[in-house]
N, C-alpha and C. Protein backbone atom coordinates (compact mmCIF):
# COMPACT_ATOMS: atom_id res chain seq x y z
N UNK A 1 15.30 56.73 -69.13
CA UNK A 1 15.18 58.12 -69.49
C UNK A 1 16.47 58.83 -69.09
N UNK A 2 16.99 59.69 -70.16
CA UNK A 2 18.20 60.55 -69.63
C UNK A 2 17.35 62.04 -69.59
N UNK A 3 17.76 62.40 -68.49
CA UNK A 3 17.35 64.07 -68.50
C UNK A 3 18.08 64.71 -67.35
N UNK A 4 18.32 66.28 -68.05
CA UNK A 4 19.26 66.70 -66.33
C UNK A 4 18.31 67.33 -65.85
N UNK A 5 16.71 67.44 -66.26
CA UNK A 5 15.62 68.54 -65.72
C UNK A 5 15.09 67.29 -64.57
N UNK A 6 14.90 67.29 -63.13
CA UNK A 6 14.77 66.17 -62.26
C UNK A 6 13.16 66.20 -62.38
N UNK A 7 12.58 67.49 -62.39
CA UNK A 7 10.82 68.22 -62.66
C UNK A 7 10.32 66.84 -64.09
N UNK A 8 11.18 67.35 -64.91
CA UNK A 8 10.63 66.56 -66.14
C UNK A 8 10.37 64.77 -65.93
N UNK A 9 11.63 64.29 -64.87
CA UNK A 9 11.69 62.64 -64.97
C UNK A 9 10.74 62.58 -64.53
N UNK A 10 10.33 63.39 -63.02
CA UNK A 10 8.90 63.06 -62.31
C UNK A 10 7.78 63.04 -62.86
N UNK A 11 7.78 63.95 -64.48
CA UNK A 11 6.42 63.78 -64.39
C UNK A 11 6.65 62.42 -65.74
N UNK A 12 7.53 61.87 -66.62
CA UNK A 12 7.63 61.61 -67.16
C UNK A 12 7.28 59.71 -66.26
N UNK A 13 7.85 59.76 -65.16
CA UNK A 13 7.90 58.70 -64.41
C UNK A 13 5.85 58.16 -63.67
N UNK A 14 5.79 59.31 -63.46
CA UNK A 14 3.97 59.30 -63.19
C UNK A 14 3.16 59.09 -64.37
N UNK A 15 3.74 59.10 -65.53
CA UNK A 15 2.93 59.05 -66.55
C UNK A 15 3.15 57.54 -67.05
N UNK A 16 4.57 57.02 -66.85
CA UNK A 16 4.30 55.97 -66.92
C UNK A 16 3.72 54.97 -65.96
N UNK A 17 3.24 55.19 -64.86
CA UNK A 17 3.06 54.27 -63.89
C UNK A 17 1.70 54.51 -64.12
N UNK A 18 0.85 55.83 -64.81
CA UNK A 18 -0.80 55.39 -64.62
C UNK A 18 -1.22 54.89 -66.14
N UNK A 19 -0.19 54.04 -67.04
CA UNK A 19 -0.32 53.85 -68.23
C UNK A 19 -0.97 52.56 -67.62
N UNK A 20 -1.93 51.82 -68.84
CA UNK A 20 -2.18 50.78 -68.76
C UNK A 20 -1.92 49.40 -69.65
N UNK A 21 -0.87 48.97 -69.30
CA UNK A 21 0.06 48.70 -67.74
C UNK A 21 1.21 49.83 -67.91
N UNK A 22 1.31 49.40 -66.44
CA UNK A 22 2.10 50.48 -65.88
C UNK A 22 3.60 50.22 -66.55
N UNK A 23 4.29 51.59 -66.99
CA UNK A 23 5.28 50.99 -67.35
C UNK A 23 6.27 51.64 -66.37
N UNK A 24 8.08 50.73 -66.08
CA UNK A 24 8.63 51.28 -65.41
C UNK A 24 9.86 52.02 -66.21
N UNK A 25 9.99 53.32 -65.81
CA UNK A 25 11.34 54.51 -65.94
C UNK A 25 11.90 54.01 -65.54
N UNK A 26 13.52 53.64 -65.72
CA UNK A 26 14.65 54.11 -64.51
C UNK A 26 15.50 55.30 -65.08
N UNK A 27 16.00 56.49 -64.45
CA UNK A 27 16.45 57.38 -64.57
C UNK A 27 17.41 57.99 -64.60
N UNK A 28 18.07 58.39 -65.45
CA UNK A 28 19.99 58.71 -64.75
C UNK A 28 19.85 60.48 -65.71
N UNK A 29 20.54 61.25 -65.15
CA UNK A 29 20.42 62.99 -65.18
C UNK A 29 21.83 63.12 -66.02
N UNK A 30 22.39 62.28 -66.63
CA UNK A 30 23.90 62.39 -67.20
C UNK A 30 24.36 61.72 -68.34
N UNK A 31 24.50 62.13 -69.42
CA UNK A 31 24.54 60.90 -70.41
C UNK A 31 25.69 59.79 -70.37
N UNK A 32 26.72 60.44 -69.70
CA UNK A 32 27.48 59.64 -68.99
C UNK A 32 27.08 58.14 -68.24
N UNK A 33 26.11 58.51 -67.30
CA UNK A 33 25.59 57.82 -66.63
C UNK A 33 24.39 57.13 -67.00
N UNK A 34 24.29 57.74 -68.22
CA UNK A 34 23.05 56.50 -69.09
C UNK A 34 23.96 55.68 -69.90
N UNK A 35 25.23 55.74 -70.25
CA UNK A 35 26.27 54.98 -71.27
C UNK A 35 26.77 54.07 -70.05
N UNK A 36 27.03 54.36 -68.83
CA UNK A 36 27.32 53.58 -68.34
C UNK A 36 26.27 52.68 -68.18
N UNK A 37 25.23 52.46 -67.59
CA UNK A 37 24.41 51.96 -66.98
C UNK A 37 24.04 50.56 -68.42
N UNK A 38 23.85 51.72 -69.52
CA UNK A 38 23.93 50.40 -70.61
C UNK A 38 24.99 49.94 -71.03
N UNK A 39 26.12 50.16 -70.79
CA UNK A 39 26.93 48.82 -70.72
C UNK A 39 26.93 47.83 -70.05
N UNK A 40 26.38 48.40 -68.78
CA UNK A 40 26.26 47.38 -67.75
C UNK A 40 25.07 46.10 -68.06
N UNK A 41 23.72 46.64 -68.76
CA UNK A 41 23.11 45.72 -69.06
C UNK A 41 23.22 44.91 -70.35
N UNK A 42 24.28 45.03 -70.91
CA UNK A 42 24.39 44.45 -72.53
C UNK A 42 25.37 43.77 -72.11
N UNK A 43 25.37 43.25 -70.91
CA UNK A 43 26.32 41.92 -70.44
C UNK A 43 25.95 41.16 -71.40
N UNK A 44 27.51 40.46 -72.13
CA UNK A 44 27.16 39.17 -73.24
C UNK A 44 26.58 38.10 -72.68
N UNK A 45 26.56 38.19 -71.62
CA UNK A 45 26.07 36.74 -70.82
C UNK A 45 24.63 36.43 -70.53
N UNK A 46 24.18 37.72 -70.47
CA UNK A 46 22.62 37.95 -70.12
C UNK A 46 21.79 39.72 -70.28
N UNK A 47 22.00 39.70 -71.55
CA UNK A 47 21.61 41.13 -71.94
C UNK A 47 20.11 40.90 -71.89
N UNK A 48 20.16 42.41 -71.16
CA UNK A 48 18.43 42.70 -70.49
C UNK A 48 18.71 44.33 -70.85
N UNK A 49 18.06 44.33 -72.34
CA UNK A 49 18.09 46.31 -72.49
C UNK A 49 16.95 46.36 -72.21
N UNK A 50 16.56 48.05 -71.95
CA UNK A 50 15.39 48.64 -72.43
C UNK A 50 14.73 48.50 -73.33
N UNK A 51 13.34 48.61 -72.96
CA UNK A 51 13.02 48.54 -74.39
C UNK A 51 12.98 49.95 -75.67
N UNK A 52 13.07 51.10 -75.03
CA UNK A 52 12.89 52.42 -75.12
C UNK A 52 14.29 53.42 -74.52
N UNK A 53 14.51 53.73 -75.50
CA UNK A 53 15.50 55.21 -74.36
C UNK A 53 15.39 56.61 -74.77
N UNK A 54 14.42 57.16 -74.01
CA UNK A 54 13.94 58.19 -74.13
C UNK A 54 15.11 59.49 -73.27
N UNK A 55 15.44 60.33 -74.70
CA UNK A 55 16.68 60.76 -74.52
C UNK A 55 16.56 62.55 -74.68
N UNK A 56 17.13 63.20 -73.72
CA UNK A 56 16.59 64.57 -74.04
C UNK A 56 18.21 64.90 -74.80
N UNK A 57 17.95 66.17 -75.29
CA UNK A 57 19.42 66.60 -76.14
C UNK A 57 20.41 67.47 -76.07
N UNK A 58 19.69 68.63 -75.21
CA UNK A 58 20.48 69.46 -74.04
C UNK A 58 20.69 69.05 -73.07
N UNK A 59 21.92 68.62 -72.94
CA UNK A 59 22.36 67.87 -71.51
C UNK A 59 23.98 68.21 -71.59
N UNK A 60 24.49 68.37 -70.30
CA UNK A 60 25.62 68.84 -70.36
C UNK A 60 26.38 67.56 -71.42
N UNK A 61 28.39 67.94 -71.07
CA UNK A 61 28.44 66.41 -71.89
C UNK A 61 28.57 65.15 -71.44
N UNK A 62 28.17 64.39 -71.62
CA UNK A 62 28.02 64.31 -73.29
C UNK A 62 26.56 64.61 -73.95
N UNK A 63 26.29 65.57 -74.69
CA UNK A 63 24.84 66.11 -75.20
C UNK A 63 24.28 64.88 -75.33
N UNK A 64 22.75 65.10 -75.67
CA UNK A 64 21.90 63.78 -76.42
C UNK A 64 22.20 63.13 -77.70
N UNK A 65 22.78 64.38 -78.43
CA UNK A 65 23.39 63.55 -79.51
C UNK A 65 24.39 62.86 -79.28
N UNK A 66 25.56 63.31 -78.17
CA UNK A 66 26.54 62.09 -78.35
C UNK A 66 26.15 60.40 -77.71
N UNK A 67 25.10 61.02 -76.64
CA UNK A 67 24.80 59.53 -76.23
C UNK A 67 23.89 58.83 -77.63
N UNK A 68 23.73 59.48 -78.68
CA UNK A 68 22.48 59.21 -79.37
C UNK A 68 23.44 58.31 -80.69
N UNK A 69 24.61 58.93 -81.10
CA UNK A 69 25.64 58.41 -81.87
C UNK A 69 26.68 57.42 -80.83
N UNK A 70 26.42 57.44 -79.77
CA UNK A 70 27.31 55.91 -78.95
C UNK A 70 26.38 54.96 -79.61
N UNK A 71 24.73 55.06 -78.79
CA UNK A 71 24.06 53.75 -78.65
C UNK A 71 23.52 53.60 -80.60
N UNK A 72 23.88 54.60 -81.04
CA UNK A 72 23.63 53.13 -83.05
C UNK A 72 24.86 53.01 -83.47
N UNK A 73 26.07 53.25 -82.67
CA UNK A 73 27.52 52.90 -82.96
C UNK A 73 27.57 51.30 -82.62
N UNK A 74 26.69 51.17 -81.67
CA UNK A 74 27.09 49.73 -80.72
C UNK A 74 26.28 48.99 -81.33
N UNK A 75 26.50 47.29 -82.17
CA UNK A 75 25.37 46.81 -82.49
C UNK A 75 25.01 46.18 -82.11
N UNK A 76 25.22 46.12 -80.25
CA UNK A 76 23.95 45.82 -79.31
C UNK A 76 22.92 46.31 -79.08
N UNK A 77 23.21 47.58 -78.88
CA UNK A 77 22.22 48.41 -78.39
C UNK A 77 21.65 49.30 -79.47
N UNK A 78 22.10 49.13 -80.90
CA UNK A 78 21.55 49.96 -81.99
C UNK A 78 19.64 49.52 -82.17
N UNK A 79 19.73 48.47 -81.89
CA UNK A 79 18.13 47.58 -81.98
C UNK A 79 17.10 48.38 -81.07
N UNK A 80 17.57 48.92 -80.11
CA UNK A 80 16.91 49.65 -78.99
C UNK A 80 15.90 50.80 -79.65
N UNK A 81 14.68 50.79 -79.03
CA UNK A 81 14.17 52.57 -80.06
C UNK A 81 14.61 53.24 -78.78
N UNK A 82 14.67 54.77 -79.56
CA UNK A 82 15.07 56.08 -79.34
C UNK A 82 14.55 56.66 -79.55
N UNK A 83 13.90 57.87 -78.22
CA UNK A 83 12.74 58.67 -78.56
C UNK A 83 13.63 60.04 -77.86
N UNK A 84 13.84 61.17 -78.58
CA UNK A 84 13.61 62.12 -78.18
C UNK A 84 13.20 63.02 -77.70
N UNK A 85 12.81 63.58 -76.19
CA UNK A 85 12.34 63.99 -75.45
C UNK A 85 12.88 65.52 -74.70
N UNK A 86 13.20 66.51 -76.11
CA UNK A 86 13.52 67.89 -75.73
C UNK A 86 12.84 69.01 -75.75
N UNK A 87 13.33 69.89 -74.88
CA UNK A 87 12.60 71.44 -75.37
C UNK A 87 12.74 72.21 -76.73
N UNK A 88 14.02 71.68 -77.23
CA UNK A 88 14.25 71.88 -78.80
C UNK A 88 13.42 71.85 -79.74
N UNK A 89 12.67 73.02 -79.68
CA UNK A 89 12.14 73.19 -81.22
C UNK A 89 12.39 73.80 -82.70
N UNK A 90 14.13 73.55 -82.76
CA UNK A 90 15.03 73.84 -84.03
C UNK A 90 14.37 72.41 -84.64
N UNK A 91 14.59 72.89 -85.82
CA UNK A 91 14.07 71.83 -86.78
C UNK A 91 15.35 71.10 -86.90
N UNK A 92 16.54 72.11 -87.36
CA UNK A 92 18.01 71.42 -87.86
C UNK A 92 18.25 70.49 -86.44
N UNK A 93 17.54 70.68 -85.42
CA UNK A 93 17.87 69.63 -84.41
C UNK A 93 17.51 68.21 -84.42
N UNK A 94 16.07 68.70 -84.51
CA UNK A 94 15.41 67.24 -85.31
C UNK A 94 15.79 66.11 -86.42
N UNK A 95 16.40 67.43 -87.13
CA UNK A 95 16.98 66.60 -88.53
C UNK A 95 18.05 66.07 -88.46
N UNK A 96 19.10 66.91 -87.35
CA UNK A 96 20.03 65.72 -87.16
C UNK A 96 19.81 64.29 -86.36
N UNK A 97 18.91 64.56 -85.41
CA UNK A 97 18.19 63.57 -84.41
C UNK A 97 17.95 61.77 -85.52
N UNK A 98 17.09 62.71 -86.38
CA UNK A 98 16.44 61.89 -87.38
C UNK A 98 17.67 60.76 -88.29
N UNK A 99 18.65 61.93 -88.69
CA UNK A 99 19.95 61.21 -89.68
C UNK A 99 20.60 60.84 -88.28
N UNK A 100 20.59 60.51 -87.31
CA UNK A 100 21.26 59.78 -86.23
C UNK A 100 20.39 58.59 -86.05
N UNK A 101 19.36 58.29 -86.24
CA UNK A 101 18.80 56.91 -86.27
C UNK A 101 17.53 57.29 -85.02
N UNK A 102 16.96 58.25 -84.77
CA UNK A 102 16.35 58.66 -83.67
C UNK A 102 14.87 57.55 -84.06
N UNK A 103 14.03 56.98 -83.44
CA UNK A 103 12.63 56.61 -83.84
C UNK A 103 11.58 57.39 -83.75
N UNK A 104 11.66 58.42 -82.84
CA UNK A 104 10.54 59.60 -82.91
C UNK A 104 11.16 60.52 -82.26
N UNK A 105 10.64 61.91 -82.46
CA UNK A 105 11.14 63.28 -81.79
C UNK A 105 9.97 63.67 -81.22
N UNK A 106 10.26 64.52 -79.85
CA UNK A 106 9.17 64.65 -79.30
C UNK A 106 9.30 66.22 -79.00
N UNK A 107 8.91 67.17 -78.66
CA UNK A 107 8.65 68.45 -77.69
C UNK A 107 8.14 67.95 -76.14
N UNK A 108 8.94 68.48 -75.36
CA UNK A 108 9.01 68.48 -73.87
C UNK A 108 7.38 68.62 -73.90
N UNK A 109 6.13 68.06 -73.27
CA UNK A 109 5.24 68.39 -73.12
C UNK A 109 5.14 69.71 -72.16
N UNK A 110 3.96 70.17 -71.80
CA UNK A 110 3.49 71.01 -70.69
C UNK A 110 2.95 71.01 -69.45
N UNK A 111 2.33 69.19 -69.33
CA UNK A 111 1.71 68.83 -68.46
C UNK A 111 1.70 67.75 -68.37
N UNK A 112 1.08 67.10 -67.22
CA UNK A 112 1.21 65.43 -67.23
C UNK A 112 -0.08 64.68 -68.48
N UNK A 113 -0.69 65.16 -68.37
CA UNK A 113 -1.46 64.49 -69.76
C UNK A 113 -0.81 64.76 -71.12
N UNK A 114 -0.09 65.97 -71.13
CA UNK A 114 0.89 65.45 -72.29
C UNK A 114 1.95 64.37 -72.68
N UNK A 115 2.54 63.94 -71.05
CA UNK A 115 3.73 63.24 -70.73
C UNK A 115 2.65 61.54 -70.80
N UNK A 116 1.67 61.48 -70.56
CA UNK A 116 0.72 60.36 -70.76
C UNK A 116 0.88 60.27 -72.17
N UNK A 117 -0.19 61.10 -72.90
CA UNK A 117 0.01 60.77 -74.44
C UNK A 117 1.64 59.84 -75.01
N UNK A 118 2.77 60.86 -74.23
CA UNK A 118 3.37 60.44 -75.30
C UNK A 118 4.21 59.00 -74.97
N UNK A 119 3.75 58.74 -73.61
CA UNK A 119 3.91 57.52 -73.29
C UNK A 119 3.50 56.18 -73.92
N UNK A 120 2.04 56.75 -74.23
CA UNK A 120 0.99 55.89 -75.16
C UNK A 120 1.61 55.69 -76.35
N UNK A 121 2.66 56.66 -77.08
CA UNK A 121 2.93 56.97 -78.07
C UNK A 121 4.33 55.69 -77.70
N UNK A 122 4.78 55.70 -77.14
CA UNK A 122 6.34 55.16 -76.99
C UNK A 122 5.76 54.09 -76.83
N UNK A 123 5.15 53.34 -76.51
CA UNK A 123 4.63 52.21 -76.03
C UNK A 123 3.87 51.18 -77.16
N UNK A 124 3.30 52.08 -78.28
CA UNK A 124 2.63 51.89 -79.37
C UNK A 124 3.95 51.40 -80.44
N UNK A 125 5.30 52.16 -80.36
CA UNK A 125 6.30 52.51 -81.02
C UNK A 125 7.08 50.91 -80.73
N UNK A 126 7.34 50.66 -79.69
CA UNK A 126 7.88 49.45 -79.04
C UNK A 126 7.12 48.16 -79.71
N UNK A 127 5.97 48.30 -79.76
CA UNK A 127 4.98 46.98 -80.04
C UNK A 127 5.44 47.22 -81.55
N UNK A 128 5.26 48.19 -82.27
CA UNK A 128 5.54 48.22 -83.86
C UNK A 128 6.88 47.41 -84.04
N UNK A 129 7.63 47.96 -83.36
CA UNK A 129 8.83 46.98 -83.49
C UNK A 129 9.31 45.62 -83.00
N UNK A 130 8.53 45.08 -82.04
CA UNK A 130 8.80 44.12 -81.62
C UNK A 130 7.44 42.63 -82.96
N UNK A 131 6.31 44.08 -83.27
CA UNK A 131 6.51 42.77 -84.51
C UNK A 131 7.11 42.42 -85.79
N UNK A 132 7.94 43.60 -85.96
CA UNK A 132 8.83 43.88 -87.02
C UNK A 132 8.73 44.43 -88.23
């Protein structure tokens, strides 16, 4: 998960741990520091991505879109889904989200049973793709 809101990872992080099964977040507040981190795991030697990168879009820089146009630039990490996870409710945001290769757009929920749902939702999204 990239987000600079620390409120949002927590609840985003509790929602995955009472999923069944639990799934695990790891977290970085910088898109910087989410580009790094996946380079680090798309070692040619033993690439271990995410399965999910749930990406918010207001973020200082580099915004969500630029981390969002790195990772389908790279065709390691283009295979990865991408879920959008902003307060942005511009549509023209979405739509660029969408013509960037996004797999779902989301609205920041309100509560932790929202942040559940859409876990269920990302999780459902992952299995679709992993049977192809």
């Amino acid at each position: 998960m990239v987000d600079d809101a620390p409120a949002d990872i927590e609840l985003m992080t509790i929602a995955a741990r009472l999923h069944d099964p639990p799934c695990l977040v790891d977290a970085v507040e910088r898109g910087d520091d989410a580009l790094a981190l996946l380079a680090r795991l798309r070692n040619p030697t033993r690439e271990v991505l995410p399965d999910a990168l749930l990406l918010d879009l207001r973020m200082p820089v580099p915004s969500g879109f630029e981390v969002l146009e790195a990772v389908r630039a790279d065709p390691r990490l283009a295979r990865m889904a991408v879920v959008v996870v902003t307060t942005s409710v511009r549509a023209d945001d979405e739509a660029r989200a969408r013509a960037l290769g996004v797999d779902a757009f989301h609205v920041k929920p309100d509560d932790l049973s929202g942040y559940e749902q859409m876990i269920a939702e990302v999780v459902a999204l992952v299995g679709r793709r992993r049977a192809g």
